[in-house]
C-alpha atoms as a PDB file:
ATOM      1  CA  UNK A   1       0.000   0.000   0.000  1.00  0.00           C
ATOM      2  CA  UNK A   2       1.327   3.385  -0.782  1.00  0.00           C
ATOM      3  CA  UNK A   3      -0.021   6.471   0.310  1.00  0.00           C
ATOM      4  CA  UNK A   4       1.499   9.925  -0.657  1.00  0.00           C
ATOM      5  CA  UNK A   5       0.799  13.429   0.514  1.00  0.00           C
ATOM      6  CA  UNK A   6       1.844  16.619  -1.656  1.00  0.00           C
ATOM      7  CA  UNK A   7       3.704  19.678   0.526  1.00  0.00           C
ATOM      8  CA  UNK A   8       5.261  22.946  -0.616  1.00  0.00           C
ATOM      9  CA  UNK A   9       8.360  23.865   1.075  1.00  0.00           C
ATOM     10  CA  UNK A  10      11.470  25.952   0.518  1.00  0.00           C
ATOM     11  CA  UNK A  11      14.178  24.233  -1.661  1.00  0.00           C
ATOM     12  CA  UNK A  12      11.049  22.781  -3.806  1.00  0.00           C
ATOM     13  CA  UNK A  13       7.962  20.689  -4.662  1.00  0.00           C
ATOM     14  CA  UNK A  14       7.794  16.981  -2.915  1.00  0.00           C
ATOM     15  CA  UNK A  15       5.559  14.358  -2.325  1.00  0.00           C
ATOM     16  CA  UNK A  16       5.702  12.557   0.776  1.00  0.00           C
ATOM     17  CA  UNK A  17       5.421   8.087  -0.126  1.00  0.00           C
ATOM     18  CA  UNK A  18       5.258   5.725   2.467  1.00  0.00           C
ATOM     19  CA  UNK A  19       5.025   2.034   1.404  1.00  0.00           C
ATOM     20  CA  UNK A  20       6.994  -1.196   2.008  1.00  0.00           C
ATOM     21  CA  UNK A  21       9.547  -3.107   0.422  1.00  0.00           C
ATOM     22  CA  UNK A  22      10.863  -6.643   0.251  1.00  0.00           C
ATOM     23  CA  UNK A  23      14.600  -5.223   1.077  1.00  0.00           C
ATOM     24  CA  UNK A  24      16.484  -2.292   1.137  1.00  0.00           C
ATOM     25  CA  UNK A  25      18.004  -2.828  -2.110  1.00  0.00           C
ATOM     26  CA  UNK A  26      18.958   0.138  -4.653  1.00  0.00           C
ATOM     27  CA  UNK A  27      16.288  -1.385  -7.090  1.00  0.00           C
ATOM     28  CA  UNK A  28      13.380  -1.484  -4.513  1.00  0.00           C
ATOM     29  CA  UNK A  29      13.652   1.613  -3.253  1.00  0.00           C
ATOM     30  CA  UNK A  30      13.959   3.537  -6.029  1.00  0.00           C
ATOM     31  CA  UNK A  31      10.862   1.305  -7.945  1.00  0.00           C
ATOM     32  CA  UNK A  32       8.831   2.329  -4.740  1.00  0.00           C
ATOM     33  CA  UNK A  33       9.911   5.967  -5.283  1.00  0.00           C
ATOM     34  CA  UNK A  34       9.415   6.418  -8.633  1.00  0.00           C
ATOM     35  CA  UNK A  35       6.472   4.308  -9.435  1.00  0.00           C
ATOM     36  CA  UNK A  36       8.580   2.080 -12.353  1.00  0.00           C
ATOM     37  CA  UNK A  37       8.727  -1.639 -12.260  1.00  0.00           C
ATOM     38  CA  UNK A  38      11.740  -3.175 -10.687  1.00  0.00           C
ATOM     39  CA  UNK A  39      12.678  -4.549 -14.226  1.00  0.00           C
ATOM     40  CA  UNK A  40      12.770  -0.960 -15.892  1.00  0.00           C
ATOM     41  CA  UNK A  41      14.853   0.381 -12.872  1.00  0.00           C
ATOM     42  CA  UNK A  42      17.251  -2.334 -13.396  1.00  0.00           C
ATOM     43  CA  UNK A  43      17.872  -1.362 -16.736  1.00  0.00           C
ATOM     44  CA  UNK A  44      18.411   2.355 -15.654  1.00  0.00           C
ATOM     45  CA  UNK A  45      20.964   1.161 -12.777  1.00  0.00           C
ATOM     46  CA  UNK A  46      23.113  -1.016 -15.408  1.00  0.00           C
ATOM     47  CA  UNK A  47      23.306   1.991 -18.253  1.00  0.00           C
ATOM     48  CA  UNK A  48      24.132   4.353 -15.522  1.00  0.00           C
ATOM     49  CA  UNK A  49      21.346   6.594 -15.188  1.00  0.00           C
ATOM     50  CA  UNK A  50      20.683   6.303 -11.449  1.00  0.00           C
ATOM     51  CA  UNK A  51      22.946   7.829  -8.962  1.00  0.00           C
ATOM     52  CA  UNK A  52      23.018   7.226  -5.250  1.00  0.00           C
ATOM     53  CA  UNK A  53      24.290  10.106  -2.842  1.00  0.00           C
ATOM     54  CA  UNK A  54      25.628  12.404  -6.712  1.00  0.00           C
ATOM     55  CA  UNK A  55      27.314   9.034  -7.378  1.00  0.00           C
ATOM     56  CA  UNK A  56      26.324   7.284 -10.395  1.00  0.00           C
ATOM     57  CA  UNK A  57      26.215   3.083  -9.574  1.00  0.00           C
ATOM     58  CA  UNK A  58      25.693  -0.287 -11.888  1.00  0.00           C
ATOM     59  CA  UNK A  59      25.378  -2.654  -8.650  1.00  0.00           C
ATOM     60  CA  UNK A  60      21.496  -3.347  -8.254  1.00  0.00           C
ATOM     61  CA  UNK A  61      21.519  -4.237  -5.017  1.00  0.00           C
ATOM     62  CA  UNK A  62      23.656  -2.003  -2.856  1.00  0.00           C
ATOM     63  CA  UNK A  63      21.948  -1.599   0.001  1.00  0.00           C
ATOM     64  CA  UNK A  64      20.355   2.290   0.654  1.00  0.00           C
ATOM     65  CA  UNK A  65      20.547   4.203   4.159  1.00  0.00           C
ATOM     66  CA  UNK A  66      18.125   6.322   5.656  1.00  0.00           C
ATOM     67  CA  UNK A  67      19.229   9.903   4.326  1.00  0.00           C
ATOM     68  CA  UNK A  68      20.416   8.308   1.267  1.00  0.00           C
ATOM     69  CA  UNK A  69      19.644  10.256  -2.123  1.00  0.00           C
ATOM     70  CA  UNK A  70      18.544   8.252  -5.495  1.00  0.00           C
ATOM     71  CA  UNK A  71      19.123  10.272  -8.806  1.00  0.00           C
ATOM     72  CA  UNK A  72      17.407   9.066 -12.144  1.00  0.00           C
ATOM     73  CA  UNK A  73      18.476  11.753 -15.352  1.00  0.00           C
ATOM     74  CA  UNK A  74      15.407  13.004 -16.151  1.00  0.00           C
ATOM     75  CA  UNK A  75      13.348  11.198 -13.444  1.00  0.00           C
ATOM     76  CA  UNK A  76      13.870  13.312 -10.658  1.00  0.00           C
ATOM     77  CA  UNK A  77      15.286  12.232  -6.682  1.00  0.00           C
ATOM     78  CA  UNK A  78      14.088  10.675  -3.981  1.00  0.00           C
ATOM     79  CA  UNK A  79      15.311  10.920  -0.488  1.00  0.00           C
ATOM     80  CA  UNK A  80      14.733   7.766   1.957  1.00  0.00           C
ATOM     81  CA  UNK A  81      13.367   9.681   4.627  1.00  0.00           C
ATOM     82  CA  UNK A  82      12.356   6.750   7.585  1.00  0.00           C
ATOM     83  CA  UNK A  83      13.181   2.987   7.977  1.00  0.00           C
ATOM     84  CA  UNK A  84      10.261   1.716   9.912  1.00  0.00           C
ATOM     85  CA  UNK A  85       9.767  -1.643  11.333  1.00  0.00           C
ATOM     86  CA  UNK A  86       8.902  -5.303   9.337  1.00  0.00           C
ATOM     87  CA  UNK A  87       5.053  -5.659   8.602  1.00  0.00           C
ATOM     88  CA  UNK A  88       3.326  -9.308   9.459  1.00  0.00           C
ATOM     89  CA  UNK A  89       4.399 -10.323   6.155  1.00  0.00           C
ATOM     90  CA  UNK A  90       7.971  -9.434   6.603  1.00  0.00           C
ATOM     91  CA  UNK A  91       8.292  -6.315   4.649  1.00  0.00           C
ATOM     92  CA  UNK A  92       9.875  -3.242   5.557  1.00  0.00           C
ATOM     93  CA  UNK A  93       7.936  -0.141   6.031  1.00  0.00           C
ATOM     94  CA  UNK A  94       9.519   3.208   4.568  1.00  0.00           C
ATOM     95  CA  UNK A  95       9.030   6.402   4.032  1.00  0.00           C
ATOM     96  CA  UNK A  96      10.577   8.882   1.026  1.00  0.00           C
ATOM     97  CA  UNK A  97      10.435  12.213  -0.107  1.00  0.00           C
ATOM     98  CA  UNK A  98      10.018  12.612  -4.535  1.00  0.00           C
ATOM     99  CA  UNK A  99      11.212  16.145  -5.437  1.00  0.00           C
ATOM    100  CA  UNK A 100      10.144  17.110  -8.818  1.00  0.00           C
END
């Protein structure tokens, strides 16, 4: 479930999306984040598109860090705001910040 909330603040527009993920892996954060399949950010993270923290990355599954920054040219950033705890199912709840 993902719900999202739009706020106006000072360095620019975000929306607020909390939802859960299997693991905090570059690729399932940043398919959370930007609404893309897992399989399309994959293909962005191995031509170099996506950046973690103004670094640009191929390795799908380094791990991301609350604070942590994810870059996609022309996609925007997201910032993983909260780590929250496992749901019944084992997931882990998070909570990120899209700048457009």
């Amino acid at each position: 479930m993902i719900e999202t909330n739009e706020f106006e603040n000072s360095p620019g527009k975000f929306k607020e999306i909390k939802g859960t993920v299997a693991s905090l892996r570059l690729d399932s954060v940043a398919s959370l984040g930007f609404g893309i399949s897992r399989s399309k950010i994959t293909e962005f993270i191995k031509s170099e598109r996506v950046s973690l923290n103004q670094k640009f990355t191929d390795n799908i599954s380094k791990k991301v860090n609350e604070g942590d920054e994810i870059s996609i040219n022309g996609k925007g950033r997201v910032v993983l705001e909260k780590v929250g705890g496992l749901t019944k199912k084992g997931r882990i709840s998070i909570e990120l910040k899209k700048y457009f």
